[in-house]
Every structure is written in C-alpha cells, then in structure tokens.
C-alpha atoms as a PDB file:
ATOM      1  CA  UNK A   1      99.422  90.447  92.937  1.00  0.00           C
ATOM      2  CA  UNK A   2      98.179  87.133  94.882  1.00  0.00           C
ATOM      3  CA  UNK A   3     101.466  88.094  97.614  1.00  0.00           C
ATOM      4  CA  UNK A   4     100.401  91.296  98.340  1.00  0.00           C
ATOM      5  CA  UNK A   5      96.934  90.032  98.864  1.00  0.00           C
ATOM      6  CA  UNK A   6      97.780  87.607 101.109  1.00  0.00           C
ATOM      7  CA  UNK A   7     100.259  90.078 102.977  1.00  0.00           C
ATOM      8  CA  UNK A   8      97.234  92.504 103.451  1.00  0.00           C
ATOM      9  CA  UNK A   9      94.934  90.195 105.058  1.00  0.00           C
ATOM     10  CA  UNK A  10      97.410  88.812 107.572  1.00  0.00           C
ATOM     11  CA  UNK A  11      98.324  92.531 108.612  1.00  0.00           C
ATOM     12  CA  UNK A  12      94.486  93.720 108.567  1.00  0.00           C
ATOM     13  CA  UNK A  13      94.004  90.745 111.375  1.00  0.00           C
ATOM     14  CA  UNK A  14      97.429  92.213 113.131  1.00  0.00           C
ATOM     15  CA  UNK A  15      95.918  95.623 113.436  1.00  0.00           C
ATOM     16  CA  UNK A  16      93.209  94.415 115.730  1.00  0.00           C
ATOM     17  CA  UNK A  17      95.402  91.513 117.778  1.00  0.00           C
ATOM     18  CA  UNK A  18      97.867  94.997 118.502  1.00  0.00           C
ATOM     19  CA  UNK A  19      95.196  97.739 119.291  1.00  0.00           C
ATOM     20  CA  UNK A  20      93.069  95.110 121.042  1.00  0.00           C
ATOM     21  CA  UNK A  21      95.086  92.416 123.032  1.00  0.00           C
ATOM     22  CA  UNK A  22      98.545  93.550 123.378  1.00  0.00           C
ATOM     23  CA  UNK A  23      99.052  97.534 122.993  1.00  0.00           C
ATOM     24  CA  UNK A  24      98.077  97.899 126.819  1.00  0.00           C
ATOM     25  CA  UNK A  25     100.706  95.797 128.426  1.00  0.00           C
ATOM     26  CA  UNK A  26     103.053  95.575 126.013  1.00  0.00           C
ATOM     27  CA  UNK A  27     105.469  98.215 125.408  1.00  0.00           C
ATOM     28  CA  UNK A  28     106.018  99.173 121.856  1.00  0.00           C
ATOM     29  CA  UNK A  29     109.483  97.876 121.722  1.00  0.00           C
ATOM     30  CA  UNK A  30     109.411  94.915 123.625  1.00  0.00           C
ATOM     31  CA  UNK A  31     106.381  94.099 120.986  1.00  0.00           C
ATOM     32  CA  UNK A  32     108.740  95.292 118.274  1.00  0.00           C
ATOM     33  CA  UNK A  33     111.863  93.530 119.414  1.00  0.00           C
ATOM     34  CA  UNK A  34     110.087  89.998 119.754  1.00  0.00           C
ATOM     35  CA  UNK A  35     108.257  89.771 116.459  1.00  0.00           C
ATOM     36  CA  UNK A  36     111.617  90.849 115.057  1.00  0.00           C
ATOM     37  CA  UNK A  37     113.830  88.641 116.443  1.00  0.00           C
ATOM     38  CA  UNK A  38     111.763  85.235 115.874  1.00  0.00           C
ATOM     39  CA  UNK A  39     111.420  86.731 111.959  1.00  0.00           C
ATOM     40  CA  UNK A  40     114.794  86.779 111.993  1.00  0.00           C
ATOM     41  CA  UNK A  41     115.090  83.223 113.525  1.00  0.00           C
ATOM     42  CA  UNK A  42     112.462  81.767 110.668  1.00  0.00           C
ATOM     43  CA  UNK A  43     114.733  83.127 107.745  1.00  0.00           C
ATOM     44  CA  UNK A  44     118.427  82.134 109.181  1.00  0.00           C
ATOM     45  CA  UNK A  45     118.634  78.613 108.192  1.00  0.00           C
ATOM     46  CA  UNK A  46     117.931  80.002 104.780  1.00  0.00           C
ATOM     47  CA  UNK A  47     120.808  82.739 105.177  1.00  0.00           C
ATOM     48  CA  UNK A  48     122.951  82.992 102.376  1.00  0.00           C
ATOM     49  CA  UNK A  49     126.649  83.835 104.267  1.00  0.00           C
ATOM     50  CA  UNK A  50     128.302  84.212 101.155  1.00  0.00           C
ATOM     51  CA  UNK A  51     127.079  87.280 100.087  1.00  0.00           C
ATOM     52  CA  UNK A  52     128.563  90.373  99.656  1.00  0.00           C
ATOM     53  CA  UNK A  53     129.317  93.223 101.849  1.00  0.00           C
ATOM     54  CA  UNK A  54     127.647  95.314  99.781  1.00  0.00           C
ATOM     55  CA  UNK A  55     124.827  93.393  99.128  1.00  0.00           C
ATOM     56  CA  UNK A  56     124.527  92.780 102.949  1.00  0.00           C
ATOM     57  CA  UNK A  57     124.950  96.330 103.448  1.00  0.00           C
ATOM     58  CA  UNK A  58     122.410  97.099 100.994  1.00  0.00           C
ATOM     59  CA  UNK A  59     118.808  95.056 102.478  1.00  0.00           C
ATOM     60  CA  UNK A  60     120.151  95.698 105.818  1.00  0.00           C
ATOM     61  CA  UNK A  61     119.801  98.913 105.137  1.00  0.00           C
ATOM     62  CA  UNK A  62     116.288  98.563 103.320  1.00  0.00           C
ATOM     63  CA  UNK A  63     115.027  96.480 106.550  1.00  0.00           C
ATOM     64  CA  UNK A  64     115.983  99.083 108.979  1.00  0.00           C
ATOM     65  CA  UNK A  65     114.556 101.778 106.747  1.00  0.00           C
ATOM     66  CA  UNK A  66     111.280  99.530 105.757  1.00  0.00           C
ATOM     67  CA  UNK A  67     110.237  97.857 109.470  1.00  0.00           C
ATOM     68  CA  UNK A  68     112.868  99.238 111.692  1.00  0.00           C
ATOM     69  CA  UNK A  69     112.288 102.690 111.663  1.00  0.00           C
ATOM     70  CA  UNK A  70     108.696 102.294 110.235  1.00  0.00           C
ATOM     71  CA  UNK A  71     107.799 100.072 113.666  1.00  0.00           C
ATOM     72  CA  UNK A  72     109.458 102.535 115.591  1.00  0.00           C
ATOM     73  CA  UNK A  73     106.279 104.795 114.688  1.00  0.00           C
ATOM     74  CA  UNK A  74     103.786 102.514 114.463  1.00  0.00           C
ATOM     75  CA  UNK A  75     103.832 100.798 117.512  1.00  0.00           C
ATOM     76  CA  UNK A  76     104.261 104.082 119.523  1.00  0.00           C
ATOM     77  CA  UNK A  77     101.539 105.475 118.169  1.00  0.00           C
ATOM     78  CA  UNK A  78      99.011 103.072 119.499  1.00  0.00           C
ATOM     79  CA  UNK A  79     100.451 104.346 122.683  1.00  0.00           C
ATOM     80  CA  UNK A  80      98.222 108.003 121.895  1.00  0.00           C
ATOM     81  CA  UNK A  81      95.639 106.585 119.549  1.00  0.00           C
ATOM     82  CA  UNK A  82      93.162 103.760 118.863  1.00  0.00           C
ATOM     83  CA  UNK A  83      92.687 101.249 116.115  1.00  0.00           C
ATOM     84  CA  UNK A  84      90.581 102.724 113.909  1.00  0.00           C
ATOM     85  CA  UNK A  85      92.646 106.216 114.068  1.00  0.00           C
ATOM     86  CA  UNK A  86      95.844 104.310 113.166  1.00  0.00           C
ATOM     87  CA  UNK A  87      93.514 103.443 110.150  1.00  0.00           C
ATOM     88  CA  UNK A  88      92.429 106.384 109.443  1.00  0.00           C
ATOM     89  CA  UNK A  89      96.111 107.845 109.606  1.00  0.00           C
ATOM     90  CA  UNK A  90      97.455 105.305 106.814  1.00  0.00           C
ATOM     91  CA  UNK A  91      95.521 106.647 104.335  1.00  0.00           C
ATOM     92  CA  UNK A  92      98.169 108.637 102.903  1.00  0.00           C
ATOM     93  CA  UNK A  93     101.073 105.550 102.552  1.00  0.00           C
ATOM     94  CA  UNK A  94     100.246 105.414  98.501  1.00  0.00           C
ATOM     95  CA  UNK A  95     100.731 109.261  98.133  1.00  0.00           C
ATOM     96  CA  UNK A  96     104.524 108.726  99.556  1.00  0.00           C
ATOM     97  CA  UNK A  97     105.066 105.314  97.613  1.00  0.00           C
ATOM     98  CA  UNK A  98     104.408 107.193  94.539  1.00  0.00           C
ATOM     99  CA  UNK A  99     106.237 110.327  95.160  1.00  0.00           C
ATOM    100  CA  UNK A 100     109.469 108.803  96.481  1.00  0.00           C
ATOM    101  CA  UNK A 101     109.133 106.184  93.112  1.00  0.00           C
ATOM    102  CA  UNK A 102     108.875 109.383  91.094  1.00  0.00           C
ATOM    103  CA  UNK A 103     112.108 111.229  93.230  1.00  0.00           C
ATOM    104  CA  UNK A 104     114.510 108.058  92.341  1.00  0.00           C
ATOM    105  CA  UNK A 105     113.379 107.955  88.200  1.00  0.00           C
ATOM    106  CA  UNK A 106     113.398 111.565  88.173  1.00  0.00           C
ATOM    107  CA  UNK A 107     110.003 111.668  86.258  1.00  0.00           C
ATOM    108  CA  UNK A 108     106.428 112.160  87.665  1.00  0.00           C
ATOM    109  CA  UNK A 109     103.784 109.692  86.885  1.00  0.00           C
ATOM    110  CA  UNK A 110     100.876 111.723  87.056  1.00  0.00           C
ATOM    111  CA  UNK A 111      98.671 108.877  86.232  1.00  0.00           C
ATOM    112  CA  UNK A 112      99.345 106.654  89.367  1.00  0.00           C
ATOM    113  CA  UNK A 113      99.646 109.754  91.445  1.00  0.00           C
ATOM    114  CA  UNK A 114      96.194 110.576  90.710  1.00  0.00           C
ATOM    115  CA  UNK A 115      94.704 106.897  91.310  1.00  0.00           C
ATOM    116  CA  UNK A 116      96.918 107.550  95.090  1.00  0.00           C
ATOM    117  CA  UNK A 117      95.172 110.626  95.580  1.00  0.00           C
ATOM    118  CA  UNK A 118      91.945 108.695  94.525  1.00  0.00           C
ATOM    119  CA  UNK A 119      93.047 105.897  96.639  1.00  0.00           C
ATOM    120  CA  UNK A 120      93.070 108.499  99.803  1.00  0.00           C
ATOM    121  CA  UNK A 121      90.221 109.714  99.170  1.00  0.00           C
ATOM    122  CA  UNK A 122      88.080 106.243  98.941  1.00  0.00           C
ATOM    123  CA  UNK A 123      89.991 105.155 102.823  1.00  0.00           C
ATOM    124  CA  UNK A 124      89.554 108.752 104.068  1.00  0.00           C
ATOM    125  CA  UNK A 125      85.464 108.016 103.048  1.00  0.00           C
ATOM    126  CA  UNK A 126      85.819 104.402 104.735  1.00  0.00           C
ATOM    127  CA  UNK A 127      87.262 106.157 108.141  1.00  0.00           C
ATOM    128  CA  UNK A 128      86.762 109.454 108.565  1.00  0.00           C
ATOM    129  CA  UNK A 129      86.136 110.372 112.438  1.00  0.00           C
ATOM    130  CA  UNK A 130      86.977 113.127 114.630  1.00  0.00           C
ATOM    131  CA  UNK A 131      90.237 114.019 115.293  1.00  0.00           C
ATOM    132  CA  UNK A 132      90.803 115.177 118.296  1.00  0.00           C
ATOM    133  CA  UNK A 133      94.456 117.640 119.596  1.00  0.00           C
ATOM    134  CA  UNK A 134      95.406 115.031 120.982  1.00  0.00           C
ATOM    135  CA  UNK A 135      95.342 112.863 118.551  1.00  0.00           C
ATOM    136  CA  UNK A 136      98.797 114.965 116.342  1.00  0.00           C
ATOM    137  CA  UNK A 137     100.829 112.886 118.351  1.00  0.00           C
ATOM    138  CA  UNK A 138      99.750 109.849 116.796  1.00  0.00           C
ATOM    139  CA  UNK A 139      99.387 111.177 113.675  1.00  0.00           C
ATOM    140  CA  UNK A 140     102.874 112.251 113.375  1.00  0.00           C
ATOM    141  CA  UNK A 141     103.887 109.208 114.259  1.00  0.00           C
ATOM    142  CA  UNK A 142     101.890 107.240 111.877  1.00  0.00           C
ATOM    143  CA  UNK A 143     102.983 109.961 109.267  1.00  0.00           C
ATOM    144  CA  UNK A 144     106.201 108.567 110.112  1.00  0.00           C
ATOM    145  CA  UNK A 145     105.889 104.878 109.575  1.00  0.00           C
ATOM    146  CA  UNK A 146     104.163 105.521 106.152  1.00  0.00           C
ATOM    147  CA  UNK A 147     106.942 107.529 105.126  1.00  0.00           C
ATOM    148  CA  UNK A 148     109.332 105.038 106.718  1.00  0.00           C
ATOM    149  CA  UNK A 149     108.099 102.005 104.693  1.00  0.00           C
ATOM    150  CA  UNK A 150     106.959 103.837 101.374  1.00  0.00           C
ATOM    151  CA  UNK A 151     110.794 104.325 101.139  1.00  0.00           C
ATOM    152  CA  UNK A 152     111.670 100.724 101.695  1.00  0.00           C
ATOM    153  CA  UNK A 153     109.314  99.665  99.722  1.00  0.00           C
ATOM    154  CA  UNK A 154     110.757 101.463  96.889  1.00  0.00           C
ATOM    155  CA  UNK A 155     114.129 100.718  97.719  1.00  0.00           C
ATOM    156  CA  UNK A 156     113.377  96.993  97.854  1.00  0.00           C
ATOM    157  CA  UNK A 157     112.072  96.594  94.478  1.00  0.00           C
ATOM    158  CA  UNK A 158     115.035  99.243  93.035  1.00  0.00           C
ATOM    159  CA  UNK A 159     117.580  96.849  95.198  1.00  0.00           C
ATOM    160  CA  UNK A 160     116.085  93.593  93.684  1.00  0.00           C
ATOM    161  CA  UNK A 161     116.016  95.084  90.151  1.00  0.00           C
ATOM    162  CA  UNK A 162     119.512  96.437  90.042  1.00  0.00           C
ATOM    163  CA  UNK A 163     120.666  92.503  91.030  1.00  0.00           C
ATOM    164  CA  UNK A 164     118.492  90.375  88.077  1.00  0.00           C
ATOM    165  CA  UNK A 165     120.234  87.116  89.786  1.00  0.00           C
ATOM    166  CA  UNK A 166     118.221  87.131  92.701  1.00  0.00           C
ATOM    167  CA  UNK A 167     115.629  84.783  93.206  1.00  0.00           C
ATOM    168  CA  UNK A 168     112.870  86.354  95.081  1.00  0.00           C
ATOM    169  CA  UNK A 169     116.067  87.173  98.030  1.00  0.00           C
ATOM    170  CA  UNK A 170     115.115  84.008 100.149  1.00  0.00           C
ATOM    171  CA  UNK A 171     118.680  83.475 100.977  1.00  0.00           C
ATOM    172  CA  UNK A 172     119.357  87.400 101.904  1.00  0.00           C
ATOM    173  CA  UNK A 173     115.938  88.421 103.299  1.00  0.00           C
ATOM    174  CA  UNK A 174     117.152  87.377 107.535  1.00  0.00           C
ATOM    175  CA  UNK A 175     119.733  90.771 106.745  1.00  0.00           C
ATOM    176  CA  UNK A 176     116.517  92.080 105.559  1.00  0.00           C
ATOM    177  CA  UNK A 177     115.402  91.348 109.250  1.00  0.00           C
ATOM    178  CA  UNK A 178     118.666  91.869 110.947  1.00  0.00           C
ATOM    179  CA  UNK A 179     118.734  95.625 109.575  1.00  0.00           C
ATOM    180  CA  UNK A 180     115.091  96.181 111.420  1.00  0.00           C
ATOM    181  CA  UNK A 181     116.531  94.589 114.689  1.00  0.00           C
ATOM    182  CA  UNK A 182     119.483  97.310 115.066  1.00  0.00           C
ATOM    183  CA  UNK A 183     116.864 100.021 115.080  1.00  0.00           C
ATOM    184  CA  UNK A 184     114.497  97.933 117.305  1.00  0.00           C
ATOM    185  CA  UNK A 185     117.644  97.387 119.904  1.00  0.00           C
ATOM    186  CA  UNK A 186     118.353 100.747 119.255  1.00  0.00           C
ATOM    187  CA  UNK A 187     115.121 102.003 120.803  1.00  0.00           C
ATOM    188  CA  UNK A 188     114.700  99.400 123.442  1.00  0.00           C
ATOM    189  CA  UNK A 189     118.231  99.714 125.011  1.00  0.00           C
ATOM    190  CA  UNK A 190     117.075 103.556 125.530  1.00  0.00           C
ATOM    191  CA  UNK A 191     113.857 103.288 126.820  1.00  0.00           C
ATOM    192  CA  UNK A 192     114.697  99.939 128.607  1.00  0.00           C
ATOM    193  CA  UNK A 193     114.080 100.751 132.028  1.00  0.00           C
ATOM    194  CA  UNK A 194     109.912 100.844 130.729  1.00  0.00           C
ATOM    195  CA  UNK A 195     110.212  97.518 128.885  1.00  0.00           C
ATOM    196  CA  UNK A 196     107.172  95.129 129.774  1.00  0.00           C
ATOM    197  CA  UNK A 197     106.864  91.817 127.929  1.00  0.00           C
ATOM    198  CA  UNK A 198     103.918  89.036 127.664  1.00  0.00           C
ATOM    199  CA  UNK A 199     102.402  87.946 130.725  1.00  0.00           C
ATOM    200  CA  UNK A 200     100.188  85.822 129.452  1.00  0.00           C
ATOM    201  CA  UNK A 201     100.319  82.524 127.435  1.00  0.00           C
ATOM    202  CA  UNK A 202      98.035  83.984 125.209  1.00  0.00           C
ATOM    203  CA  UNK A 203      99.927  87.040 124.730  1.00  0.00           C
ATOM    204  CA  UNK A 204     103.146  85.350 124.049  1.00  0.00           C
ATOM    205  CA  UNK A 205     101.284  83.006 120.976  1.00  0.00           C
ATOM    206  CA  UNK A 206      99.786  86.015 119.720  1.00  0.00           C
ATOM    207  CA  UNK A 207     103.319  87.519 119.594  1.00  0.00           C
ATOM    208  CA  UNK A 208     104.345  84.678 118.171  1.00  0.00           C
ATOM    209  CA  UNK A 209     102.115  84.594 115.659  1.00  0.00           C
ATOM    210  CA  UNK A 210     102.981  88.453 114.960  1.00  0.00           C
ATOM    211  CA  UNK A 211     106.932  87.579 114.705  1.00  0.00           C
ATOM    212  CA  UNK A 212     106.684  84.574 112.449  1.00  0.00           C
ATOM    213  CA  UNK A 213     103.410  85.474 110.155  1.00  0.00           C
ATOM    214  CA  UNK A 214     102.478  88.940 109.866  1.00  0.00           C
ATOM    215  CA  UNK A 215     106.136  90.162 109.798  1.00  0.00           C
ATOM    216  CA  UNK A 216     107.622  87.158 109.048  1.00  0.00           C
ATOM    217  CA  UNK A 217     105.667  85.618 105.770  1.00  0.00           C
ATOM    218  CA  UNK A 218     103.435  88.819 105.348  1.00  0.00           C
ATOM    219  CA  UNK A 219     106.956  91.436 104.792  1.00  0.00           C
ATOM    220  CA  UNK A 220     108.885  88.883 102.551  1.00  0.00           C
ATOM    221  CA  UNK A 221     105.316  88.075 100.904  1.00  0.00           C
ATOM    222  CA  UNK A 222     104.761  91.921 100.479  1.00  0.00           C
ATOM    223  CA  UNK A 223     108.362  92.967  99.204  1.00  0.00           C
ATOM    224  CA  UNK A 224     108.435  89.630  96.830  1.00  0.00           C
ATOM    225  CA  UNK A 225     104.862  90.820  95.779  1.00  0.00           C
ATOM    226  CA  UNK A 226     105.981  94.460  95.415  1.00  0.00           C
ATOM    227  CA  UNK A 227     108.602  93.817  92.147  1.00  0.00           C
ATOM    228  CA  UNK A 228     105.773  92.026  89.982  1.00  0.00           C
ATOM    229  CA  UNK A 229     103.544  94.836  89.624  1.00  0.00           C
ATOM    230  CA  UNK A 230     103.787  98.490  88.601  1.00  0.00           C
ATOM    231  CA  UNK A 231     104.902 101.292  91.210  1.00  0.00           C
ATOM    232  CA  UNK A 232     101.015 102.512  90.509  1.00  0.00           C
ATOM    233  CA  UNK A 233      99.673  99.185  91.964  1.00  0.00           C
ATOM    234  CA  UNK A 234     102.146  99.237  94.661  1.00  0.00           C
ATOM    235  CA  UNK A 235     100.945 102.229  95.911  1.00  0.00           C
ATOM    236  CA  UNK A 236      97.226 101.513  95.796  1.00  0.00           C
ATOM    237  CA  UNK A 237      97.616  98.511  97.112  1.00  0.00           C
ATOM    238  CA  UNK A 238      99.251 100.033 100.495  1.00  0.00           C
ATOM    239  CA  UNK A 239      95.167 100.943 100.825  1.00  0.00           C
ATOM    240  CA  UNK A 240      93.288  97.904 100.682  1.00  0.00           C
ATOM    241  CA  UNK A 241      94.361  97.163 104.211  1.00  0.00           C
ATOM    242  CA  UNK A 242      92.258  99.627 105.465  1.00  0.00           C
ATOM    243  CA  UNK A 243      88.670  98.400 104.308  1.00  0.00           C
ATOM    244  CA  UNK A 244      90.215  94.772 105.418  1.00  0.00           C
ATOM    245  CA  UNK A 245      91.129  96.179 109.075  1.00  0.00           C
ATOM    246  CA  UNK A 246      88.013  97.314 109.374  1.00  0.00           C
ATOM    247  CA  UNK A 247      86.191  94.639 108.600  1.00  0.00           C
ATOM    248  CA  UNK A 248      87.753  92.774 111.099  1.00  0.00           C
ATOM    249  CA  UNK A 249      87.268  95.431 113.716  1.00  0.00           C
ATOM    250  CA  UNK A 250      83.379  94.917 112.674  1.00  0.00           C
ATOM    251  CA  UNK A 251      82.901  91.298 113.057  1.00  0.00           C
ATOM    252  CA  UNK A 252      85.118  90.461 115.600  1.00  0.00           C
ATOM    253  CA  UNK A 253      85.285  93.447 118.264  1.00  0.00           C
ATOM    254  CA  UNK A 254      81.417  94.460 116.802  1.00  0.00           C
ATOM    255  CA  UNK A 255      82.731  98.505 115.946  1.00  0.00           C
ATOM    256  CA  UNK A 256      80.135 100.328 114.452  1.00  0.00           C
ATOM    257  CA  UNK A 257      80.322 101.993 110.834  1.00  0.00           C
ATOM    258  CA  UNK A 258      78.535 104.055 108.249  1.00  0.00           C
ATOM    259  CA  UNK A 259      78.027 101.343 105.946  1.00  0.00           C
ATOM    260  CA  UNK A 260      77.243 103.707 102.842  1.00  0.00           C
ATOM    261  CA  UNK A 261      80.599 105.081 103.328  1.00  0.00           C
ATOM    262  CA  UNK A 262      82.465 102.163 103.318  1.00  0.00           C
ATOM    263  CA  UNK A 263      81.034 100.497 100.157  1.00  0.00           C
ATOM    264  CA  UNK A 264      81.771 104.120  98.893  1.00  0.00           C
ATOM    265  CA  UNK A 265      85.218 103.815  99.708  1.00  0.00           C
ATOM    266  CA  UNK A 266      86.138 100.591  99.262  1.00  0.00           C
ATOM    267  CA  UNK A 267      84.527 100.883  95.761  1.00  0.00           C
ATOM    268  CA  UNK A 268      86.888 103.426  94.845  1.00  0.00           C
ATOM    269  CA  UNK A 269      89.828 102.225  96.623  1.00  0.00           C
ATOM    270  CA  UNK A 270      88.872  98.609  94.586  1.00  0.00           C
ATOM    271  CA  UNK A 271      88.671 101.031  91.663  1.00  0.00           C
ATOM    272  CA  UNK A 272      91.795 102.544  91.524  1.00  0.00           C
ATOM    273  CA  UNK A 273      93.138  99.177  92.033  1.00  0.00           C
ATOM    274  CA  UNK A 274      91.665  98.196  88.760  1.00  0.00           C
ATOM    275  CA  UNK A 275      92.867 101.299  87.131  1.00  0.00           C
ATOM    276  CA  UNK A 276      96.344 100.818  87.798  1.00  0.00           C
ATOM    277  CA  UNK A 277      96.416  97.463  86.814  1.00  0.00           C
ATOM    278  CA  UNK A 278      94.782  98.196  83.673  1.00  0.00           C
ATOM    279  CA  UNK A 279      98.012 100.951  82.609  1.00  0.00           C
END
C-alpha cells in the first residue's frame, strides 16, 4: 500500500510541473520521449539480459500498453485542455481497472465495482466544472490513457503472478520501459517535423526530474505496489491522485475550490479506500 502512496504523490506534483511549466513549449512527444528514455537509462544497469524471449516479449508488451500508449493520450490532451480538466477526466480510471480485472477472471466483483463507482463519484464531487465542446477532444483522449493503463495495470500484476520467481521485476522492468519507448518513437518519428524540446535549464531539470522520478521510481513503485493489494484497492487507489493534484494546484498555483466539495469527495474517495481494504 505504502508504494502506491508514494507513486501518487510524486505524480499529483507531475500534473502541475506538465499543465503549468512545460505543456506550452513542449510538444507532447518530445516530453514523452525524454522522460522515457532517461527511465530507461536508470533501470539498464539493473537489466537482466538473460531472460527469456517470452518473458521480454511479455513486459515489453505491458510497458507499451501501460505508459506507451497511455502517454500517447495524456500528454496530447493537455494540448486541448487544462489541469484541472485532465483531473476531472481521470475520474473514471478505477471503473476500467475493475472491469478489465473482471474480463480476464471471467467473474464480476460487484463489490469493488461498486466502491469504483463510489470512488467516481467522490473525484467527480472534488472536480466537477463546466465542460465545454471543446473540451471532447481532451476527454477522449484522457478516456484513452485511463483505458490504456487500467489494462497494464492489470496485465502487470497477472504477468508477475503467472512467474512466482520474480522478485519485484527489478532486473526486467528497463523492457518494461523499452516497450513504452517504441510507441513514444513511434509517435515522434510521425509528427517529427513539430518536435520542440527544453529551452530552458529549468525545463530540462524538470524533465529530468519527470524521466527519472515520476516515471521512473513512481511506475516501478506503482506496478510493484499494484500485486500486494486486492484488484478492489487497485482500482480505488487510481483516485486518490486526484484530491492530491489538487491540492497542489491550491497551494502552489493558488486555484480556487469549493472546499465543501472536496472534503465531500475526498471523504468518500478515502472511504472506499477503507472499504476495499477491509474485504
């Protein structure tokens, strides 16, 4: 529980550094494509080179599916919307978690799909706003990365449960990373004639900071995190970034908020939280 904690509040802080410092002169595959490739650089001396090709294939896979497809989204979307409407559009990451858990064992859980829906419903309290026409293209997109990661998550902890001899995947997690960077390539070898990079010392530590903490530590955190608690948890958990995010958005970059509603809702995202962990 303590790894996805951590994992949360590194990625509530990386909300604000995207939608706030880099978003505007970045573009969102350059920004993907960095953080990506010094992840990569953190895990290789760990790399384990005699694994096998079909473990290799296997969490290359998941890392393309999890981050590579799921940043393809994400950091697009901040291209249409801001900050706290990328919040607001995450709201519905536990709902998938718990559906595509109940697809692979073939049973639903209607327990832990209720405490999603309840989970949903305690963000959608914390950030509800107008949403404008123009805001569907962001919304898909978002749509799209929660879809995109609910699936690795799920994938992850079926991968590291089907292979008991793995210790937490240290050694394999850079193919983990190496999966992500095909789609990330993928993307920025199409759109490269808009690439734009850090122009700024600033910019490039913050990017830095991105690559080797927030997807770095906070995704092999999250995923080590994600196979020592219950598929319920898991998805409720995808939630508690949101309050966080927010909280940051309040102190730092001084956003107003209806404060009743987000006790409200972070009381019953906290809630179903406690609910699942109590199953």
């Amino acid at each position: 529980m303590i790894f996805l904690i951590i994992s949360t509040i590194i990625w509530a802080l990386s909300f604000s550094i995207i939608g706030n410092y880099l978003s505007s002169t970045i573009d969102p595959w350059s920004l993907s494509l960095l953080r990506l490739i010094i992840s990569f650089l953190i895990f290789l001396p760990f790399a384990d080179i005699k694994i096998s090709k079909k473990r290799m294939i296997q969490i290359t896979g998941i890392g393309a599916i999890q981050i590579g497809f799921m940043y393809s989204f994400y950091l697009n979307a901040f291209s249409f919307i801001n900050v706290e409407k990328i919040l607001l559009f995450t709201i519905f990451t536990p709902i998938y978690v718990t559906i595509v858990s109940d697809f692979f064992q073939k049973k639903i859980k209607k327990f832990f799909l209720c405490l999603s829906i309840l989970s949903v419903i305690g963000s959608l309290i914390i950030r509800i706003t107008d949403v404008q026409l123009l805001d569907v293209k962001g919304f898909v997109l978002i749509q799209g990365a929660n879809f995109s990661f609910a699936l690795g998550q799920v994938l992850y902890r079926r991968y590291i449960k089907n292979n008991s001899s793995l210790d937490y995947n240290l050694n394999e997690f850079v193919y983990f990373y190496f999966g992500a960077i095909i789609i990330a390539s993928l993307g920025s070898l199409i759109m490269i004639d808009s690439l734009t990079y850090p122009k700024s010392i600033t910019q490039w530590l913050l990017v830095l900071w991105l690559g080797a903490i927030a997807s770095g530590l906070g995704y092999y955190l999250w995923n080590r995190g994600s196979v020592l608690v219950s598929n319920g948890t898991l998805a409720v958990m995808n939630n508690l970034v949101i309050p966080l995010g927010l909280l940051i958005e309040i102190i730092f970059f001084s956003k107003l908020i209806n404060v009743t509603n987000y006790i409200i809702g972070a009381l019953i995202i906290l809630s179903s939280i406690y609910f699942s962990l109590r199953r």
